[in-house]
Protein backbone atom coordinates (compact mmCIF):
# COMPACT_ATOMS: atom_id res chain seq x y z
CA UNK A 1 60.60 -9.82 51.74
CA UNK A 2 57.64 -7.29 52.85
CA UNK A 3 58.25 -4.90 55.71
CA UNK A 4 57.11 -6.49 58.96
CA UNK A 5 55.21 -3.92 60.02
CA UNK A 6 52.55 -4.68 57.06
CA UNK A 7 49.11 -6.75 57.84
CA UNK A 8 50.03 -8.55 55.19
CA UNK A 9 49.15 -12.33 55.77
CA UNK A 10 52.77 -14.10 56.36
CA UNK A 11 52.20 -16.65 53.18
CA UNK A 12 51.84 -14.33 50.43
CA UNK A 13 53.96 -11.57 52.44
CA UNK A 14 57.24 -14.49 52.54
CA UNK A 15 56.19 -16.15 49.16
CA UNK A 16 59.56 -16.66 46.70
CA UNK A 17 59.88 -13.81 44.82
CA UNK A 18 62.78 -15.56 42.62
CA UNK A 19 64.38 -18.95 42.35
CA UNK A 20 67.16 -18.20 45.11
CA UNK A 21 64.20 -18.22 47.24
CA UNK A 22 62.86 -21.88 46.72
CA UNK A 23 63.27 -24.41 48.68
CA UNK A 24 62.73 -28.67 47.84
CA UNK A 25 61.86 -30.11 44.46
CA UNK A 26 64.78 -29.57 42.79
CA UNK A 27 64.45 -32.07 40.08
CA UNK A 28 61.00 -30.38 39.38
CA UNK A 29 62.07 -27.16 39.76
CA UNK A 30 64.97 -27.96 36.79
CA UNK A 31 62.25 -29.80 34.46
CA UNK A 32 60.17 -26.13 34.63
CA UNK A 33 63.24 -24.19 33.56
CA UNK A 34 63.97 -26.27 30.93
CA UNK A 35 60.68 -26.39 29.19
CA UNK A 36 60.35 -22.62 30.24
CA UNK A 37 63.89 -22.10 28.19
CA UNK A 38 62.45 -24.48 25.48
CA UNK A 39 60.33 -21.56 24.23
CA UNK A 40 62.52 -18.82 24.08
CA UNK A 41 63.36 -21.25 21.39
CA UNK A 42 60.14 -21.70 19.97
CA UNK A 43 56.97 -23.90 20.02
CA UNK A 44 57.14 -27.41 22.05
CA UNK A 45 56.19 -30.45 21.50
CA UNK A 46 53.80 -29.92 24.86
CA UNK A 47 52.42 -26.90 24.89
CA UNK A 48 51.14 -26.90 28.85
CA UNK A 49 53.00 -28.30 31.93
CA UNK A 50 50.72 -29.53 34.97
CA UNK A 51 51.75 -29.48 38.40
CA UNK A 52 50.40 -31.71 41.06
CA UNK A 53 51.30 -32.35 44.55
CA UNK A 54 49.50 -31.25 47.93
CA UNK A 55 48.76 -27.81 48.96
CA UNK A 56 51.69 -26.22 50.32
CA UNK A 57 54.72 -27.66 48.85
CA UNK A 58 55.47 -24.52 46.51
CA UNK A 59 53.81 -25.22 43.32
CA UNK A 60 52.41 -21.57 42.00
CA UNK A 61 55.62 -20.01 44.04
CA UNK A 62 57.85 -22.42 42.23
CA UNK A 63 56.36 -21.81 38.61
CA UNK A 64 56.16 -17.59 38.90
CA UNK A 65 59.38 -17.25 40.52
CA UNK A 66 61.45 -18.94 37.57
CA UNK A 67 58.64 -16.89 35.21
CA UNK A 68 59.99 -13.42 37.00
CA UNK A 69 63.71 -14.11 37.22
CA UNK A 70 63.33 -14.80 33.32
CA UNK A 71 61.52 -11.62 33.05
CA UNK A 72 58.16 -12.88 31.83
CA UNK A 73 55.04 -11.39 32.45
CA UNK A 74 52.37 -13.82 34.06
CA UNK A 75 48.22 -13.71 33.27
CA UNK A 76 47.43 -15.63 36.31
CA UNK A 77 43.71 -17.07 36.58
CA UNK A 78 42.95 -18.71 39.96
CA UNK A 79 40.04 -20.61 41.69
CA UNK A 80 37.96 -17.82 43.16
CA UNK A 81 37.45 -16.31 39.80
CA UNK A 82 34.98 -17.41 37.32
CA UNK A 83 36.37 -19.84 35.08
CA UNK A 84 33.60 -21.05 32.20
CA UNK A 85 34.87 -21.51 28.69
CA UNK A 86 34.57 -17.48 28.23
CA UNK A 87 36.61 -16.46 31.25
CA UNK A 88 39.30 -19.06 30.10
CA UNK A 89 39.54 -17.68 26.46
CA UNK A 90 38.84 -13.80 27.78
CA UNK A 91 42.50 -14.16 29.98
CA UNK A 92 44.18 -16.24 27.29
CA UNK A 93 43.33 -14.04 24.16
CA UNK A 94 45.69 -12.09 24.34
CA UNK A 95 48.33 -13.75 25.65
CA UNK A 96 48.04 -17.17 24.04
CA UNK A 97 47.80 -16.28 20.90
CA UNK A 98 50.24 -13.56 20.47
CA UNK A 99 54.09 -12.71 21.35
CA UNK A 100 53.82 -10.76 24.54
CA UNK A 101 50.95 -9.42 26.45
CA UNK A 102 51.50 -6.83 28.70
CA UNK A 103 49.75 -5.42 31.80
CA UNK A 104 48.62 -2.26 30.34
CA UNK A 105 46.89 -4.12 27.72
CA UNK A 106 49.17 -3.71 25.01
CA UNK A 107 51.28 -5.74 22.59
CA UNK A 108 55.46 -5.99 23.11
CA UNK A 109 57.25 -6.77 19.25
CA UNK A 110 59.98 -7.91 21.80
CA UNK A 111 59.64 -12.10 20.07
CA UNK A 112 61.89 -13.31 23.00
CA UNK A 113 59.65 -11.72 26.05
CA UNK A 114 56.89 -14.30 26.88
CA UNK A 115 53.99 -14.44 28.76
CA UNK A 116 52.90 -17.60 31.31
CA UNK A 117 49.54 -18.21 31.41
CA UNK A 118 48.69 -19.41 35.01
CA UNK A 119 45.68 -21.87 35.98
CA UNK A 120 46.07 -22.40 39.87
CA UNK A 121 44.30 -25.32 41.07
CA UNK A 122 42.18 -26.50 38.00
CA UNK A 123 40.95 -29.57 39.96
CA UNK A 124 38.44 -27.31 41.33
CA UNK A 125 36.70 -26.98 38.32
CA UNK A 126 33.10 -28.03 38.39
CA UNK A 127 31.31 -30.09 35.05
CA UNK A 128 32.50 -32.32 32.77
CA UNK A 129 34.73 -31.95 29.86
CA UNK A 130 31.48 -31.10 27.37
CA UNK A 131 32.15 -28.30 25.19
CA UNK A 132 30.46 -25.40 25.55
CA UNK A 133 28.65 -23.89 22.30
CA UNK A 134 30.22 -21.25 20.28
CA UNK A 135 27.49 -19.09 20.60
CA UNK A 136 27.34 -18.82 24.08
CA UNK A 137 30.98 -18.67 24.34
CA UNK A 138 30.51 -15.26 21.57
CA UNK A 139 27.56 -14.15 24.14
CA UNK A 140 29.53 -14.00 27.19
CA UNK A 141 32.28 -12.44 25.48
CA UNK A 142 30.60 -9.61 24.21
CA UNK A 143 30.77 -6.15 25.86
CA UNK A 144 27.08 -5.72 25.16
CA UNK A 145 24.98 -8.72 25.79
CA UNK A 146 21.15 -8.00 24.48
CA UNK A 147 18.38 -8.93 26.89
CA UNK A 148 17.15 -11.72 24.45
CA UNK A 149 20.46 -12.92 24.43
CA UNK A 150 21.20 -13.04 28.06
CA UNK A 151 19.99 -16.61 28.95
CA UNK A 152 22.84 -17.90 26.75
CA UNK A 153 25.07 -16.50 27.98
CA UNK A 154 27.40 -19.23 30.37
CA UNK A 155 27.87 -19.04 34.13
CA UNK A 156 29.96 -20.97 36.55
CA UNK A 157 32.54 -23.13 35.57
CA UNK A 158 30.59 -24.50 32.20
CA UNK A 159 32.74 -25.52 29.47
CA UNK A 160 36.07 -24.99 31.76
CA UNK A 161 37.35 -27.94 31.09
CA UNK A 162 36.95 -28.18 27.51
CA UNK A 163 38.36 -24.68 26.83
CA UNK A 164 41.30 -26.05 28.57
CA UNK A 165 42.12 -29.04 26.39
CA UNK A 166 41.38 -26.05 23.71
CA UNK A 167 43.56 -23.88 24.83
CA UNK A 168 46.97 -26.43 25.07
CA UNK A 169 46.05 -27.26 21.48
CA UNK A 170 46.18 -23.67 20.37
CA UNK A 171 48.69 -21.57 22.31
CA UNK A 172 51.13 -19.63 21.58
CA UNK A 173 52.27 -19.07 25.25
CA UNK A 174 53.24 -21.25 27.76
CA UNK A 175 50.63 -22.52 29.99
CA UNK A 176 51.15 -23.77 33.76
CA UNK A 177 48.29 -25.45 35.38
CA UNK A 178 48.25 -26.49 39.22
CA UNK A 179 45.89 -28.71 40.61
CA UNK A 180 46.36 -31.13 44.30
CA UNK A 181 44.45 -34.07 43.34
CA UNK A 182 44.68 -35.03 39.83
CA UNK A 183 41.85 -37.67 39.79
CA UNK A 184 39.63 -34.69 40.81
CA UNK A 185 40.72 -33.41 37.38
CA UNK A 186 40.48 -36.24 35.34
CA UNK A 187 37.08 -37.46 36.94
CA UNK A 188 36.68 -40.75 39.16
CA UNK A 189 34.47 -42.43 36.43
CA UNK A 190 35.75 -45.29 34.02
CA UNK A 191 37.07 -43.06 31.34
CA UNK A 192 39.60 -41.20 33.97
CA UNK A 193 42.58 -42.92 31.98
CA UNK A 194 41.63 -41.68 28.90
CA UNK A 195 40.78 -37.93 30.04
CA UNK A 196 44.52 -38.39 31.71
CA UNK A 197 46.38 -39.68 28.48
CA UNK A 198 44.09 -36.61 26.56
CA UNK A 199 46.13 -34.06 29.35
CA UNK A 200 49.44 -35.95 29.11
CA UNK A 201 49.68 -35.50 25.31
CA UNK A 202 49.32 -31.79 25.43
CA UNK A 203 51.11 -31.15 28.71
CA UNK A 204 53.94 -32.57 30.77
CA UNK A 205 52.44 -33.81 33.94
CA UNK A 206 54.86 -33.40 36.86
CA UNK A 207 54.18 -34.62 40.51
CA UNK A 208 55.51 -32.35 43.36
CA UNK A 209 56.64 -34.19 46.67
CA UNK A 210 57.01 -32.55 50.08
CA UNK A 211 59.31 -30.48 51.40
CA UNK A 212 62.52 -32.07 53.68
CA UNK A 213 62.57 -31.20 57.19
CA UNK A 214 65.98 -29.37 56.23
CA UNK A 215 64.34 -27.03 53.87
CA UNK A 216 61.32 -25.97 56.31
CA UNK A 217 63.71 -25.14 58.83
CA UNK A 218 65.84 -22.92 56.44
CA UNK A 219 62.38 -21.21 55.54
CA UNK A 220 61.28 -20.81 59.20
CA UNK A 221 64.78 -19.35 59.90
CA UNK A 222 64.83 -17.05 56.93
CA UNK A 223 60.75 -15.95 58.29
CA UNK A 224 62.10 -15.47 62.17
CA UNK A 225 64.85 -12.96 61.17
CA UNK A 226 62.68 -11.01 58.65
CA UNK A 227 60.59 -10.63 61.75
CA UNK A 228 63.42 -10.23 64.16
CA UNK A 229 62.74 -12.75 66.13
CA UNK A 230 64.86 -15.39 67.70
CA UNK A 231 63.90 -19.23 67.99
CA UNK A 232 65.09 -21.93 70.30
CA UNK A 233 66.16 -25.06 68.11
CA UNK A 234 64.29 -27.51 69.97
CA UNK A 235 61.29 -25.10 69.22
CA UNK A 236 61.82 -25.18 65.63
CA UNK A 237 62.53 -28.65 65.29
CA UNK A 238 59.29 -29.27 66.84
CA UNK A 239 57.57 -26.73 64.79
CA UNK A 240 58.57 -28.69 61.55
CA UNK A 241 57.76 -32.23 62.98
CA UNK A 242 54.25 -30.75 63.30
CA UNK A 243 54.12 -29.54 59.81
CA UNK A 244 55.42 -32.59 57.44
CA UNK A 245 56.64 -31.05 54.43
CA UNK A 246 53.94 -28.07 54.63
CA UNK A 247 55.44 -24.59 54.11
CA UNK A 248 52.21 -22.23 53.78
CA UNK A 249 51.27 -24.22 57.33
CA UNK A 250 54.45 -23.76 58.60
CA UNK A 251 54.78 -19.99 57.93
CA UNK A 252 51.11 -19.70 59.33
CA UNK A 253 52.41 -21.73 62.74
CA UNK A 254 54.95 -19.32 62.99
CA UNK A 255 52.97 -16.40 62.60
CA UNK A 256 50.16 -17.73 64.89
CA UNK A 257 53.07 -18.13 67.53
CA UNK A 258 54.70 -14.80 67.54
CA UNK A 259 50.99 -12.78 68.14
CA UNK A 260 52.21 -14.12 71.70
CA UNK A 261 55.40 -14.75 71.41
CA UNK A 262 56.85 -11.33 69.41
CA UNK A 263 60.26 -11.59 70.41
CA UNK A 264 61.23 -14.91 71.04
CA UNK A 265 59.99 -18.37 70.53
CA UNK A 266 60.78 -21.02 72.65
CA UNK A 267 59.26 -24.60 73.37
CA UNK A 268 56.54 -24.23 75.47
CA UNK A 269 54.43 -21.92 73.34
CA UNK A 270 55.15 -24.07 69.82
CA UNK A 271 53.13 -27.05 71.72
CA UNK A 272 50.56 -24.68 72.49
CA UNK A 273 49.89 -24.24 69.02
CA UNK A 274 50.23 -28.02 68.34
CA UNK A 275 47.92 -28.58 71.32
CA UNK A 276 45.26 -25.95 69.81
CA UNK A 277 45.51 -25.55 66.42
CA UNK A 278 45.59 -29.79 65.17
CA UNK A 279 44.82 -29.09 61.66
CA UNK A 280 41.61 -30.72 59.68
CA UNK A 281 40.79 -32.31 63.51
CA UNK A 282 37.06 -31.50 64.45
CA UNK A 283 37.57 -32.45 67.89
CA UNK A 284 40.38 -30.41 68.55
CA UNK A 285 38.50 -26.82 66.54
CA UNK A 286 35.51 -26.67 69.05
CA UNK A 287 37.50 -26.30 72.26
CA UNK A 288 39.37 -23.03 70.16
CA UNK A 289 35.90 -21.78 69.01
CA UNK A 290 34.13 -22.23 72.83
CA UNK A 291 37.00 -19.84 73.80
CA UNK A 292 36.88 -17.81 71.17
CA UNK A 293 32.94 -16.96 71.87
CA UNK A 294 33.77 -16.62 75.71
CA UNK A 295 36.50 -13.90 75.56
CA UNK A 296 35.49 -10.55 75.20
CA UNK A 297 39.21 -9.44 74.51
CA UNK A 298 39.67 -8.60 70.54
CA UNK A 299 43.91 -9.36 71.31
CA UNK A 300 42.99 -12.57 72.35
CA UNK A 301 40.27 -13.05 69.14
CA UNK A 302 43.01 -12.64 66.99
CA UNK A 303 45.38 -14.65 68.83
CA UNK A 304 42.17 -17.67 68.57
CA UNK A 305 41.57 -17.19 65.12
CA UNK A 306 44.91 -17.49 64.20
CA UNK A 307 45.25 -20.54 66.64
CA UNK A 308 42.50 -22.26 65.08
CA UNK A 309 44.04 -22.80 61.65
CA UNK A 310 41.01 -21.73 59.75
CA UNK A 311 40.84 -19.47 57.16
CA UNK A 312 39.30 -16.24 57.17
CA UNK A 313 36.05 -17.58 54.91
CA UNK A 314 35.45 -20.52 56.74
CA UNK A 315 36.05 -19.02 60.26
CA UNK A 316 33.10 -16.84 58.62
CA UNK A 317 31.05 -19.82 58.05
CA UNK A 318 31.69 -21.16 60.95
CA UNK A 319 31.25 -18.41 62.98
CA UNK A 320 27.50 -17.51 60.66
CA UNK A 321 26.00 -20.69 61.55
CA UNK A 322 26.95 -21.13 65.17
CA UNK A 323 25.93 -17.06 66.40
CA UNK A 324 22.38 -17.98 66.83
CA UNK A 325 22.69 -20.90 69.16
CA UNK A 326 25.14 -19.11 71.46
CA UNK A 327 23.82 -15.74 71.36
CA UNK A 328 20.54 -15.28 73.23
CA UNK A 329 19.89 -11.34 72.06
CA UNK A 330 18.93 -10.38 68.81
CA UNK A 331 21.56 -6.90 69.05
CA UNK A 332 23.62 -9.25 69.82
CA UNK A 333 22.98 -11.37 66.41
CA UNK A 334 22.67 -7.88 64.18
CA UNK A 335 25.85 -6.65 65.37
CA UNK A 336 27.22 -10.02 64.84
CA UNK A 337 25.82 -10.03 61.14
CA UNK A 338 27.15 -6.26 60.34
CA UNK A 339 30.56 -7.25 61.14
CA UNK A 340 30.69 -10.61 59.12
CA UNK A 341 28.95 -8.65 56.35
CA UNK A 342 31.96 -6.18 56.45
CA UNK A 343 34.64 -9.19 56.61
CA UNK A 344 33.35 -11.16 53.40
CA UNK A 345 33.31 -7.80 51.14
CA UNK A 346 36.85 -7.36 52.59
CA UNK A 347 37.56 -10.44 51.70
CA UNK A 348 36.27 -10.43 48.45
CA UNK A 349 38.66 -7.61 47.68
CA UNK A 350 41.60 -9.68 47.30
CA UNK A 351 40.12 -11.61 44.61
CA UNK A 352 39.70 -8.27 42.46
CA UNK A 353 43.15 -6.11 43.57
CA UNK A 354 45.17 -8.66 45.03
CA UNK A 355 44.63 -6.23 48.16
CA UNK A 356 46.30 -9.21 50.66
CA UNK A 357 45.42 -6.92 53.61
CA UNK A 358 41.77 -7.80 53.30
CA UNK A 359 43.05 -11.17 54.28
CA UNK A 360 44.23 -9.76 57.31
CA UNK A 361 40.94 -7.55 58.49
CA UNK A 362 38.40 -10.63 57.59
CA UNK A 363 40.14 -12.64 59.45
CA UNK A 364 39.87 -10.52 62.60
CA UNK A 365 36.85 -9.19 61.83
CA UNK A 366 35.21 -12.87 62.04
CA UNK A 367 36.81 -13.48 65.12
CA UNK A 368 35.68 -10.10 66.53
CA UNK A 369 31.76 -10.92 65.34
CA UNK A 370 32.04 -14.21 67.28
CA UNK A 371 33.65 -12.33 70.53
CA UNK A 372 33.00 -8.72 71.15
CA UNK A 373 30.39 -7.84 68.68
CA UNK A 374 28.28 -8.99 71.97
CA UNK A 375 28.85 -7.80 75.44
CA UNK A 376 25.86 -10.49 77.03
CA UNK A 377 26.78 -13.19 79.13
CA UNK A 378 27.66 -16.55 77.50
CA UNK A 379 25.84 -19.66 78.80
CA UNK A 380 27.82 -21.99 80.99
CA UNK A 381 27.08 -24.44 77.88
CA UNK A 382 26.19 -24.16 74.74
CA UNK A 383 26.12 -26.12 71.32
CA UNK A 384 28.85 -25.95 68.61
CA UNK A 385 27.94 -27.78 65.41
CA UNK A 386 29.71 -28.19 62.13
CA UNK A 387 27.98 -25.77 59.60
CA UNK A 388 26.16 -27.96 57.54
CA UNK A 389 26.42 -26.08 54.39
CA UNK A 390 30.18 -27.55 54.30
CA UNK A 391 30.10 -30.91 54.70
CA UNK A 392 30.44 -32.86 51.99
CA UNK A 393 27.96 -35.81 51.98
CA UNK A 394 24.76 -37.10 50.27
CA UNK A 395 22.42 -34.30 51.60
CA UNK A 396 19.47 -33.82 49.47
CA UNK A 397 20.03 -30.90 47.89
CA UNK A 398 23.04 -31.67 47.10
CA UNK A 399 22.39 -34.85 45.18
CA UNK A 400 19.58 -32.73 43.24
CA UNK A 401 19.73 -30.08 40.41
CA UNK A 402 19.33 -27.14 42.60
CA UNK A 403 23.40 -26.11 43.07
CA UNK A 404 23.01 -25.78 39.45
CA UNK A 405 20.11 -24.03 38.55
CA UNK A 406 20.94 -21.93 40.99
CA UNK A 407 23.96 -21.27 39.52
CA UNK A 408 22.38 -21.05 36.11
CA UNK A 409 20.11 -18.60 37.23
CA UNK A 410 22.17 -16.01 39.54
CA UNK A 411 25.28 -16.36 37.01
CA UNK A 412 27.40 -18.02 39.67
CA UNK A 413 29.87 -20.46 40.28
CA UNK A 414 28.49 -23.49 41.95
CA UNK A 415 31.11 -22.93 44.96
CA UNK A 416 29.38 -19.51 45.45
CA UNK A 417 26.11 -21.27 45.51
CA UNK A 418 26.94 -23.74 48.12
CA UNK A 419 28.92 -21.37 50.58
CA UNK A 420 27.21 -18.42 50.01
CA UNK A 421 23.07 -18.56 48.59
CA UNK A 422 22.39 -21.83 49.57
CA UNK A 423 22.51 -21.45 53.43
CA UNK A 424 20.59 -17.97 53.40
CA UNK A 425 17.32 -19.77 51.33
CA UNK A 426 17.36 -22.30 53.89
CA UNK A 427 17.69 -20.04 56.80
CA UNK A 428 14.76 -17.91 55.10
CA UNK A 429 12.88 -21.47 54.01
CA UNK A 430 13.16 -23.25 57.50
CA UNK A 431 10.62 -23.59 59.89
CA UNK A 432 12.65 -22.31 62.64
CA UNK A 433 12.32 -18.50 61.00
CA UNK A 434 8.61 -19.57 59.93
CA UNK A 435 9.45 -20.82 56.51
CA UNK A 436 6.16 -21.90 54.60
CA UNK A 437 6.64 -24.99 52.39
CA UNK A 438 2.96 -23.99 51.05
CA UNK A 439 4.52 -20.73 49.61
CA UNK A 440 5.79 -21.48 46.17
CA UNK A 441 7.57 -17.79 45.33
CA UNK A 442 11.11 -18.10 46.34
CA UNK A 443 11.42 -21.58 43.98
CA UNK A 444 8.88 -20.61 41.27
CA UNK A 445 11.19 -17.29 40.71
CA UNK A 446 14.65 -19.09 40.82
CA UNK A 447 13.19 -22.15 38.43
CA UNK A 448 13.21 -24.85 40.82
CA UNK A 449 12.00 -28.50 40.14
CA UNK A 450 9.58 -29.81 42.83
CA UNK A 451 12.43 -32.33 44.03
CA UNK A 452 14.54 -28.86 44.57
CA UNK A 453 11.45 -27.08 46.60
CA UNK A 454 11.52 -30.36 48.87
CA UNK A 455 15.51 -30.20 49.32
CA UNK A 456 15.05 -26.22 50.26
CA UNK A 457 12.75 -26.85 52.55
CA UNK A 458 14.31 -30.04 54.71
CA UNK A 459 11.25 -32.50 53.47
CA UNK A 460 12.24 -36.20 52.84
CA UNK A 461 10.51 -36.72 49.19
CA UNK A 462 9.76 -40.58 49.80
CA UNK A 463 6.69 -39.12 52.54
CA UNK A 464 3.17 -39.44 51.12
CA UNK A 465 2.68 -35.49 52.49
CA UNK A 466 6.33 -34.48 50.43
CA UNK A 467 4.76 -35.90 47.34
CA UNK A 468 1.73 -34.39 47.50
CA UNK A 469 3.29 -31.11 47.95
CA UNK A 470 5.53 -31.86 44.72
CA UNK A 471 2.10 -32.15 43.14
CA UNK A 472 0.67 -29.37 43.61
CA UNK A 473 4.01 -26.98 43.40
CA UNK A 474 4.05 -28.82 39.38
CA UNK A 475 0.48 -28.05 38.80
CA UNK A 476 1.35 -24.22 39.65
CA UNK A 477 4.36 -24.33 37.73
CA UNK A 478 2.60 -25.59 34.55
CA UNK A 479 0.06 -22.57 35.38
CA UNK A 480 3.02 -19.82 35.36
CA UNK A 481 4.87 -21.92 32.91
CA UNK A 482 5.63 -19.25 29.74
CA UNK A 483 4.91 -20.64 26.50
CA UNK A 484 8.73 -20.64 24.96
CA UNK A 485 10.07 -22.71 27.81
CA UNK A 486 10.35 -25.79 26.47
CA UNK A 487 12.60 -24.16 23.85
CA UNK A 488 14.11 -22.49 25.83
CA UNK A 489 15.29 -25.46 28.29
CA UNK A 490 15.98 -27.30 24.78
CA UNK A 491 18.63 -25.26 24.15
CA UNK A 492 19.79 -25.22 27.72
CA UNK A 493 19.98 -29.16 28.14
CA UNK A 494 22.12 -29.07 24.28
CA UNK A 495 25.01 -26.89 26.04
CA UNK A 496 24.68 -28.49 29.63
CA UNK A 497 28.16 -29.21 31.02
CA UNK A 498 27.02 -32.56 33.00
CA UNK A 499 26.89 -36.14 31.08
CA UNK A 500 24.38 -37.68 32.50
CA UNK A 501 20.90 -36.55 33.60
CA UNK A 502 19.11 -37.22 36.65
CA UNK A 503 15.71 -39.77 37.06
CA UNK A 504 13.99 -36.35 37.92
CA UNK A 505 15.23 -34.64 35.35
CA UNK A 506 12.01 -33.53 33.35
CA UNK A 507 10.64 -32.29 36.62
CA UNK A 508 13.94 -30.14 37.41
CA UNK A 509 13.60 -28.78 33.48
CA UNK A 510 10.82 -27.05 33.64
CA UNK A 511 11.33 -23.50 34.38
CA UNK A 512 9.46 -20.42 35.10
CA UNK A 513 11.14 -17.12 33.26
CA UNK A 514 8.06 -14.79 34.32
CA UNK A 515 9.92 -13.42 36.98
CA UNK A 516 13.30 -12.81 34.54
């Protein structure tokens, strides 16, 4: 256990540091150590083990805490980091393929002392399971990438998938993958059974249920006197009813409750954080963000943003998209912006350290840009929407190549795309900040098809005006069009993660490098 007096957010601060620790799946939990002990012995049959099971039942907690009470070291790779077919090889190089990797970089002779190679939540991975090419696997790899050579070089997630059927073949280390929906994984297309029996021959698949009511309230009790705090039962036993089996929502009730509630936690204030904080319910989130915009109180921020059960990057997104409709001044939106800016390179930090206190300060430094970053007057209404660069439906642009050219082009994941570049071209593209359709720069210099400069700019592309405009942005493409694209794109479209192309497709292929 951490110190309590650390900003340390309570999940990773109370997160099982060995197996006396864990709590629930205790059949699972044997089936790990066994094929864990299996290669002190030697190679296995199955080289990988997959975990599945919804988020929050232990699964990465489970897996390292048997890794560190056998005194392994673990080369963890996890969803915020870039994982293409070179980033997947450049963590398992060393490990996979020899005895014992250690954290300095060197080799142990020790032949007993392994190393767990950990893939959290692999159903996040975008593409398909296309390999990627050799060479651009070699290009990405190397410390000194030429300038000719930099277009081939892979971004994103390309080849991720293949590199991990590649790497259960070939290892010489165990290797643990997580993932919370498998069918994610194995794709929702007809083939899905044969992509699952591909993963089931190189790694034991095993399915993680939730946690009993029993265990969560051992877990809350063992939180509450870390923290010295005492807890009426009734309180706790409503705590868990709220939380089915969730123990990273649990431990982030509890610490929610005692921002208020420091020394003791009775009844009364658990159902306030039932009543406010309903998890993955819309209509119970704007109530907690109208009175997170009206107090002007950074103790009671924290309390809300902590109340309304959103993490620190979404209450960021959240919080982006909804400043300019409730604040009227534009100090009021710069000081706003500074401070988010701050929170998502704090946040970013734990993704490079494991810093976990950045955690901490982005979260209260998005509620603080939505609260007292602006001492005007709120409205007696005003309009809350759902940002509309998360929702996950058939918007244009989404159902068009430009998440991936994008990606292509920056060298980023296509999550960082969506959440982060996407919704600051169309801010910059709309009308509302007098956007120009007319001006062709922005999508001529990132490579965009004309279906992609309609989808930046809002247009429907079945209107007789949209398709003119996709005329004339093709007949100034063609003009700035250098003469080794088509080769170029060629070569692109042969190590292209997706399996099918779109009807547009020749339209979203050809490029402009002039401004590369």
């Amino acid at each position: 256990m951490a110190e309590s007096g650390s900003h340390q957010d309570w999940t990773e601060r109370y997160r099982p540091q060995s197996t006396r620790e864990l709590e629930g799946n205790d059949t699972q939990r044997k089936r790990i150590r066994n094929w864990l002990t299996a290669w002190e012995k030697g190679v296995p049959d199955k080289r990988g083990m997959l975990l599945t099971g919804p988020p929050g039942v232990g699964k990465t907690s489970l897996a390292s805490a048997i890794a560190t009470d056998m005194g392994w070291d673990i080369v963890e790779l996890n969803a915020s980091d870039q994982r293409n077919a070179a980033a997947i090889r450049r963590a398992s190089t060393g490990s996979a393929n020899h005895f014992t990797f250690n954290i300095d970089g060197t080799f142990s002779s020790s032949p007993n002392r392994r190393t767990l190679i950990l893939l959290d939540e692999v159903d996040h991975l975008s593409g398909t399971f296309r390999k990627a090419s050799e060479r651009r696997i070699e290009a990405t790899l190397s410390s000194r990438v030429e300038p000719e050579e930099a277009k081939n070089t892979l971004s994103g997630d390309s080849g991720g998938k293949a590199e991990l059927l590649r790497l259960l073949e070939n290892t010489k280390q165990p290797v643990l993958l997580t993932c919370n929906d498998p069918m994610r994984l194995w794709g929702r297309r007809g083939q899905w059974r044969s992509t699952r029996d591909r993963f089931s021959r190189l790694a034991e698949i095993i399915e993680f249920n939730r946690v009993s009511d029993s265990a969560l309230r051992r877990i809350a009790n063992r939180v509450l006197v870390a923290e010295s705090v005492t807890a009426d039962s009734i309180a706790i036993d409503r705590l868990v009813a709220a939380n089915p089996g969730d123990i990273r929502a649990l431990v982030r009730d509890l610490e929610a409750i005692c921002v208020s509630s420091p020394e003791h936690i009775d009844e009364k204030s658990v159902i306030e954080q039932i009543e406010m904080g309903q998890r993955d319910q819309q209509i119970d989130l704007f109530p907690g963000l109208e009175k997170l915009y009206r107090t002007q109180d950074s103790r009671q921020a924290a309390k809300l943003s902590l109340i309304l059960d959103k993490s620190p990057d979404e209450l960021i997104a959240w919080v982006s998209w909804n400043n300019a409709s409730v604040m009227r001044q534009p100090e009021s939106w710069a000081r706003a912006s500074k401070t988010l800016s701050i929170a998502a390179q704090s946040l970013f930090v734990r993704f490079s350290n494991l810093a976990y206190r950045s955690y901490y300060w982005g979260g209260n430094l998005g509620s603080l840009a939505a609260s007292v970053a602006s001492n005007e007057n709120r409205p007696d209404r005003f309009s809350l929407q759902f940002p509309a660069f998360l929702k996950r439906g058939n918007e244009a642009w989404r159902r068009s190549s430009i998440v991936e050219c994008l990606a292509d082009t920056c060298g980023a994941s296509e999550m960082a795309v969506r959440e982060e570049l996407w919704p600051a071209l169309r801010a910059i593209s709309s009308e509302t900040l007098a956007g120009d359709a007319e001006n062709f720069d922005i999508s001529l210099a990132f490579g965009l098809s004309a279906s992609d400069h309609l989808a930046l700019h809002g247009l429907r592309a079945n209107l007789k005006t949209s398709k003119a405009l996709a005329e004339r942005y093709e007949e100034v493409q063609i003009v700035n069009a250098s003469p080794g694209v088509q080769d170029d794109l060629e070569q692109m479209s042969e190590d292209s993660d997706d399996e099918s192309e779109s009807e547009d497709s020749n339209d979203s292929a050809q490029k402009s490098l002039d401004f590369f």
